[in-house]
C-alpha atoms as a PDB file:
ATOM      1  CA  UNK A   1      57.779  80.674  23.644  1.00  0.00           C
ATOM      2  CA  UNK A   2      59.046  82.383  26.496  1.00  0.00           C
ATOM      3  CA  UNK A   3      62.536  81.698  27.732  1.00  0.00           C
ATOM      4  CA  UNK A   4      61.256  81.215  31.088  1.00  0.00           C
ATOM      5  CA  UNK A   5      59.403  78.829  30.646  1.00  0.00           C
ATOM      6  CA  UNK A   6      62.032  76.597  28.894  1.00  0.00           C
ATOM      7  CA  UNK A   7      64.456  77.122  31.657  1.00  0.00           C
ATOM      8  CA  UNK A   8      63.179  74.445  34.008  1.00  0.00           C
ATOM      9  CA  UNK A   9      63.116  71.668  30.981  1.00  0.00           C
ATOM     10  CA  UNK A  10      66.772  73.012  30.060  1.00  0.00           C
ATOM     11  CA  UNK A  11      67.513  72.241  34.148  1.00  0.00           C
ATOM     12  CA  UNK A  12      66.084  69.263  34.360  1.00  0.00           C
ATOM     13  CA  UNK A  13      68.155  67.715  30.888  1.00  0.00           C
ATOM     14  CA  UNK A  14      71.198  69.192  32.302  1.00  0.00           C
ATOM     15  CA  UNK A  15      70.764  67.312  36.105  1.00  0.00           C
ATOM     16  CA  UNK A  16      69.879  63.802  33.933  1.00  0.00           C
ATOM     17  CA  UNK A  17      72.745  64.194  31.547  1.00  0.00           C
ATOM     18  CA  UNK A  18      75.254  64.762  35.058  1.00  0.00           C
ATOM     19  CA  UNK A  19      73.650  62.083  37.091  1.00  0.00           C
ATOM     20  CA  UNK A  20      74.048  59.080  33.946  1.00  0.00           C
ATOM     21  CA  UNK A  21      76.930  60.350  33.597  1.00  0.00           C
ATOM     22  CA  UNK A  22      78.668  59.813  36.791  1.00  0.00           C
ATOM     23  CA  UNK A  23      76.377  56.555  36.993  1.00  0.00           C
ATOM     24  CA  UNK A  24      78.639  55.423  33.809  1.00  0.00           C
ATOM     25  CA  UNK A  25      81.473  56.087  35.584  1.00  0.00           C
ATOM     26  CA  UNK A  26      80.924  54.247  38.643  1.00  0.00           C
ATOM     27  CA  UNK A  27      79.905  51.038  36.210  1.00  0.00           C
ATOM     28  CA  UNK A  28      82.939  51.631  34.079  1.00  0.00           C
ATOM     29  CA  UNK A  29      85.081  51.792  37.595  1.00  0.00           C
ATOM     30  CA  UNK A  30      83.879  48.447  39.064  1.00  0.00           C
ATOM     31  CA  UNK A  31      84.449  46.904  36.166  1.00  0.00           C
ATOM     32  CA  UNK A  32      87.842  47.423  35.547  1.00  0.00           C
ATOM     33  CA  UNK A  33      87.860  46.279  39.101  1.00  0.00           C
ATOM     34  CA  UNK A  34      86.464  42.661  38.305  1.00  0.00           C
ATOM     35  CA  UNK A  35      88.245  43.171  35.638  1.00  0.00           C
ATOM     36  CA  UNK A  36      91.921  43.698  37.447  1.00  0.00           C
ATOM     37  CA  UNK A  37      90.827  40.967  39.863  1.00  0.00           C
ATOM     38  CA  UNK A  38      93.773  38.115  39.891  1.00  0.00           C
ATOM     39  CA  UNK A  39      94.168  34.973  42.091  1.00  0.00           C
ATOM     40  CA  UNK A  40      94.882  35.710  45.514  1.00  0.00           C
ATOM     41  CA  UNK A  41      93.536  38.399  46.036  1.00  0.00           C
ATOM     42  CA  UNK A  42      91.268  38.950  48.556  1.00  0.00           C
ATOM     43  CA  UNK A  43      87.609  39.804  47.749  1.00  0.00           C
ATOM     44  CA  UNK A  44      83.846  40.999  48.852  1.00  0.00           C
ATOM     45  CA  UNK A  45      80.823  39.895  47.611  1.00  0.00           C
ATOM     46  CA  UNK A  46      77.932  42.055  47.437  1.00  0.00           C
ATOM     47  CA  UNK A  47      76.007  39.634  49.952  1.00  0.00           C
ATOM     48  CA  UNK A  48      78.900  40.803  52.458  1.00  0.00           C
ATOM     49  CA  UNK A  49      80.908  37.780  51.560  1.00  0.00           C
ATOM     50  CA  UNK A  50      85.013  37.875  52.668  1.00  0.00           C
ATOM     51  CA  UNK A  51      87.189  35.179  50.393  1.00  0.00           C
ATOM     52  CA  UNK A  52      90.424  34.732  48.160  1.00  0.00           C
ATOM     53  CA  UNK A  53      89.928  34.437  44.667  1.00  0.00           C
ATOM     54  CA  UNK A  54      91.050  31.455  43.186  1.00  0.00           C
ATOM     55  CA  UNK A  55      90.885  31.289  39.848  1.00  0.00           C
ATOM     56  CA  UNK A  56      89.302  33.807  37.201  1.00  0.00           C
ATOM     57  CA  UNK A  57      87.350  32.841  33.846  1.00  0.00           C
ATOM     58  CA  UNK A  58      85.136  34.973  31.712  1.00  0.00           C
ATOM     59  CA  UNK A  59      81.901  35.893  33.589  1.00  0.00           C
ATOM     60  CA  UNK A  60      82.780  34.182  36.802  1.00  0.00           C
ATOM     61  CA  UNK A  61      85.228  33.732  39.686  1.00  0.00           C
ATOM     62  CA  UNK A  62      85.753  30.894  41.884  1.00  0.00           C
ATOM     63  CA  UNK A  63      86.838  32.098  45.114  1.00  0.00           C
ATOM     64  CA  UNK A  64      88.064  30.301  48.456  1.00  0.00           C
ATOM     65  CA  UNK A  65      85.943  30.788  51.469  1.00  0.00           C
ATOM     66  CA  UNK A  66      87.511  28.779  53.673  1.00  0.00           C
ATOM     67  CA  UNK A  67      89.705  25.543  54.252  1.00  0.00           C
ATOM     68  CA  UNK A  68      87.613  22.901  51.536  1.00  0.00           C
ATOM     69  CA  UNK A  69      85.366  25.361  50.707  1.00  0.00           C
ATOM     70  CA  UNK A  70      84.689  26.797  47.124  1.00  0.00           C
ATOM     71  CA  UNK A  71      82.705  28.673  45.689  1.00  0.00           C
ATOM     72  CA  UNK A  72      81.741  29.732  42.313  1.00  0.00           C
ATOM     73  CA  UNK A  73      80.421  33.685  41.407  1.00  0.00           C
ATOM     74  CA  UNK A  74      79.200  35.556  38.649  1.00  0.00           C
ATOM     75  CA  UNK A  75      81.971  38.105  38.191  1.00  0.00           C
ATOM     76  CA  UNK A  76      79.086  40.987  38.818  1.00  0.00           C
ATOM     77  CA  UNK A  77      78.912  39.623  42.453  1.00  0.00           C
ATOM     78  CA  UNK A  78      82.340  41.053  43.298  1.00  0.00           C
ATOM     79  CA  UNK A  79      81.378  43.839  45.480  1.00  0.00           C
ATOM     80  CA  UNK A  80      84.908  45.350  45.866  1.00  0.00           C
ATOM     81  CA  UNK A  81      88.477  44.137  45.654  1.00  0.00           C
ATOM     82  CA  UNK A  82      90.538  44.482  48.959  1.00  0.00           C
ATOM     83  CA  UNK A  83      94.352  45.332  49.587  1.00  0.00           C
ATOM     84  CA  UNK A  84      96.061  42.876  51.534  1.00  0.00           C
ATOM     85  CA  UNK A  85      96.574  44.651  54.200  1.00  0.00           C
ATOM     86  CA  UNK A  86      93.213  45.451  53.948  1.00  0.00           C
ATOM     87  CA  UNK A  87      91.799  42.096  53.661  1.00  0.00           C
ATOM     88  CA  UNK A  88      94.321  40.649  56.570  1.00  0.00           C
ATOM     89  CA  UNK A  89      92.701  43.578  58.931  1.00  0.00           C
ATOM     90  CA  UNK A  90      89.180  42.339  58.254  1.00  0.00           C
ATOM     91  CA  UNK A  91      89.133  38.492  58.003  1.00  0.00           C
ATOM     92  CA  UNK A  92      92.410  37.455  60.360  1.00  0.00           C
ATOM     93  CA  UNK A  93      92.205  40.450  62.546  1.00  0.00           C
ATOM     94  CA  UNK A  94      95.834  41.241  61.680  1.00  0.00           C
ATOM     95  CA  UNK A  95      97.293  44.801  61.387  1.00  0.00           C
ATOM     96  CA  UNK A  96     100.348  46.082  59.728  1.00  0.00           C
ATOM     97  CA  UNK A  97     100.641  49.342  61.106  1.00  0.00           C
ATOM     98  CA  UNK A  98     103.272  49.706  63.535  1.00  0.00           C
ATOM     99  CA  UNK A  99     103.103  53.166  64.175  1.00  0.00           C
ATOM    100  CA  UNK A 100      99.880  52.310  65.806  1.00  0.00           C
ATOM    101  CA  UNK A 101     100.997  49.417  68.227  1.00  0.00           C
ATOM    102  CA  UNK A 102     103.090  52.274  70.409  1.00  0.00           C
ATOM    103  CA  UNK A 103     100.184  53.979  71.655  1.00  0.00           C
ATOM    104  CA  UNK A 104      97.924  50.550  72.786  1.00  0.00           C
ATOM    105  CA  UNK A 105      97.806  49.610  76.242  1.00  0.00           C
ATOM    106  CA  UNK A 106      98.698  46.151  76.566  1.00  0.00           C
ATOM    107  CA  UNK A 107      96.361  43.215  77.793  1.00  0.00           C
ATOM    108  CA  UNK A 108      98.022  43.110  81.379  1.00  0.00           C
ATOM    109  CA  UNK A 109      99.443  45.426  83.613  1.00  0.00           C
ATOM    110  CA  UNK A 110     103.170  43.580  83.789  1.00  0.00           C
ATOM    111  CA  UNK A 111     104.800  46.592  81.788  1.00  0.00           C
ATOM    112  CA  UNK A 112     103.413  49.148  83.714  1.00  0.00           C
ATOM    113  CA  UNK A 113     104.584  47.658  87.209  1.00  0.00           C
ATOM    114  CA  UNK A 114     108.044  46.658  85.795  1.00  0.00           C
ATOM    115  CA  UNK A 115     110.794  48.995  86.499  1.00  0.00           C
ATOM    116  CA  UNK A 116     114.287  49.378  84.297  1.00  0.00           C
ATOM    117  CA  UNK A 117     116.712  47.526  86.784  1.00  0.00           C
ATOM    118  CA  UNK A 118     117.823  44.808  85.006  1.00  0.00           C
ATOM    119  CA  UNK A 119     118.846  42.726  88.707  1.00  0.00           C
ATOM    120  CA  UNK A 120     115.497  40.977  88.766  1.00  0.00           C
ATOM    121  CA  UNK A 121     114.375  42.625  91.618  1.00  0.00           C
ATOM    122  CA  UNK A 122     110.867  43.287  89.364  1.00  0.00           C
ATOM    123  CA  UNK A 123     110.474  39.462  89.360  1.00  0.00           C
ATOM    124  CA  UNK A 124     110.796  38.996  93.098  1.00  0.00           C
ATOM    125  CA  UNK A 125     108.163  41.829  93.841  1.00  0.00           C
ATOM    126  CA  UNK A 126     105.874  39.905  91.503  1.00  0.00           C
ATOM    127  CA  UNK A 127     105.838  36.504  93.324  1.00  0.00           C
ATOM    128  CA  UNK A 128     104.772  38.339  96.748  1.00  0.00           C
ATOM    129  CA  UNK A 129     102.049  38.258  98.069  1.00  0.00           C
ATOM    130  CA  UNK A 130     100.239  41.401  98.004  1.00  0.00           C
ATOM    131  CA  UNK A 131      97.936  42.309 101.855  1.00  0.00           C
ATOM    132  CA  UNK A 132      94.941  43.614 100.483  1.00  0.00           C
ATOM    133  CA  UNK A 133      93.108  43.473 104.283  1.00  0.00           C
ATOM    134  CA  UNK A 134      91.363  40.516 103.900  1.00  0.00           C
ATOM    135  CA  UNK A 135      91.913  37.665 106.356  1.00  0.00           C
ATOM    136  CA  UNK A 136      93.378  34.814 105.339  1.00  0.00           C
ATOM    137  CA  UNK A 137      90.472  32.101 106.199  1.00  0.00           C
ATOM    138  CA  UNK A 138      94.056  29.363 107.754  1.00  0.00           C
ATOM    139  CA  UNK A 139      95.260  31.747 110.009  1.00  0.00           C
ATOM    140  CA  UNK A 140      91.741  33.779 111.429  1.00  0.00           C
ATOM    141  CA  UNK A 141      89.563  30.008 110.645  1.00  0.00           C
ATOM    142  CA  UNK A 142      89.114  29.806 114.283  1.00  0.00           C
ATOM    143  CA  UNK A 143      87.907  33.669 115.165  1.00  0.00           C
ATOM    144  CA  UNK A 144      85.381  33.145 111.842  1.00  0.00           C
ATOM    145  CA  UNK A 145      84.041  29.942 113.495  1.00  0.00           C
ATOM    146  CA  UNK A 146      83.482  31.831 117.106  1.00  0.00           C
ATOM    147  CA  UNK A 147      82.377  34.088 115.584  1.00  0.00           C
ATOM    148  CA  UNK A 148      79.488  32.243 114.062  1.00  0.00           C
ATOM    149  CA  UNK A 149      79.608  30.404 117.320  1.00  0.00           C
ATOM    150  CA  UNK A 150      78.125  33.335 119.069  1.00  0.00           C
ATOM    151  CA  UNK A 151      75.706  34.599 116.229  1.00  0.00           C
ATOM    152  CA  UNK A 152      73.744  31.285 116.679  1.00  0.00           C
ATOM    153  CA  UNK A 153      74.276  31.387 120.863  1.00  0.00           C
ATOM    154  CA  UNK A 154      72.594  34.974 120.499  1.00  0.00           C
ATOM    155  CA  UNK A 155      70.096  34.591 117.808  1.00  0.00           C
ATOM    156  CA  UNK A 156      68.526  31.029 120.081  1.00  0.00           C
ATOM    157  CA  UNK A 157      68.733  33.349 123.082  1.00  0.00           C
ATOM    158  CA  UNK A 158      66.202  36.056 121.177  1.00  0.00           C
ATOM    159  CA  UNK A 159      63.975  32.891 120.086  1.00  0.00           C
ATOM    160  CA  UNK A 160      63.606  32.035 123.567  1.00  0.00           C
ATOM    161  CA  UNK A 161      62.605  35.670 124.997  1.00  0.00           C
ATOM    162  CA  UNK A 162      60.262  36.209 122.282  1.00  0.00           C
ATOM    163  CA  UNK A 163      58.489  32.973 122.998  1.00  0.00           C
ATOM    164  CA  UNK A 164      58.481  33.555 126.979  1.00  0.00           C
ATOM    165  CA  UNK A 165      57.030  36.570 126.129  1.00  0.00           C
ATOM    166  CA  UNK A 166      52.520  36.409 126.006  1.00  0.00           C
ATOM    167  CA  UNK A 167      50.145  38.615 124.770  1.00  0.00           C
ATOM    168  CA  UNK A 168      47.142  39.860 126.697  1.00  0.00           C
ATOM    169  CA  UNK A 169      44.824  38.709 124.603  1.00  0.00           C
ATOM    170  CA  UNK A 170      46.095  34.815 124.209  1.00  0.00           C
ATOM    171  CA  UNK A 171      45.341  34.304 128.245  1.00  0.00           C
ATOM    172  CA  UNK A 172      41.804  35.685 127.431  1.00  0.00           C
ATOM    173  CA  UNK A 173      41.105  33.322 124.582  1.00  0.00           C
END
């Protein structure tokens, strides 16, 4: 035989033998994972899943998903095992990096408006009222109701023109 023609068998042995192999060591990883696993710590299932393990036996793991609420797995369920900071990010929403928190803009604009003066002058500028042009409906109540007044006056006054008003053709009828 030809060593051409052996080449793409020799190939194709060569691309099996490197993909079970690194398929072997993904198994052999996430199992040492389960393996590692310890109570308290805070899991994910492979059905998307977030709990706290609670206790660990042989082939399965009872976790905690909630307050009264456990739950027993087969230890080949455990998707991945989570850091705690990790876990506290996803399920509580709570984040530990404070090297983060200095660049966020914060939920009001109080901060932003606040100067440095420490005589409370700030506080007083908060508590007036700011004139944004609009009227204020006590003090303008009777030019609004005038106004209205003479709306309706003009709009009856239209009415009564258009109705005085006849068309050729009505007499003729």
């Amino acid at each position: 035989m030809n060593a051409y023609t052996l080449l793409p068998f020799i190939v194709l042995i060569a691309a099996m033998f490197l993909m079970t192999r690194s398929a072997k060591k993904k198994q052999q990883q996430a199992a040492n994972m389960r393996n590692e696993m310890q109570p308290g710590s805070g899991v994910r299932t492979i059905g998307g899943m977030y709990a706290t393990v609670k206790e660990v036996n042989e082939d399965t793991v009872l976790l905690d998903a909630g307050p009264g609420v456990d739950l027993l797995f087969a230890k080949n369920a455990i998707g991945a095992v989570l850091t705690d900071e990790e876990y506290n990010r996803i399920v509580h929403g709570i984040e530990h990096d404070l090297k983060s928190d200095a660049g966020l803009v914060p939920d009001d604009a109080s901060s932003l408006t606040e100067s440095d003066e420490s005589d409370g002058s700030a506080a007083a500028t908060a508590d007036d009222k700011i004139d944004l042009g609009k009227k204020d409906s006590a003090e303008h109540g009777a030019d609004a109701i005038q106004a209205a007044e003479d709306k309706a006056a003009a709009a009856e006054a239209k009415a009564e023109d258009e109705s005085k008003k006849t068309d050729g053709d009505s007499d003729a009828k």
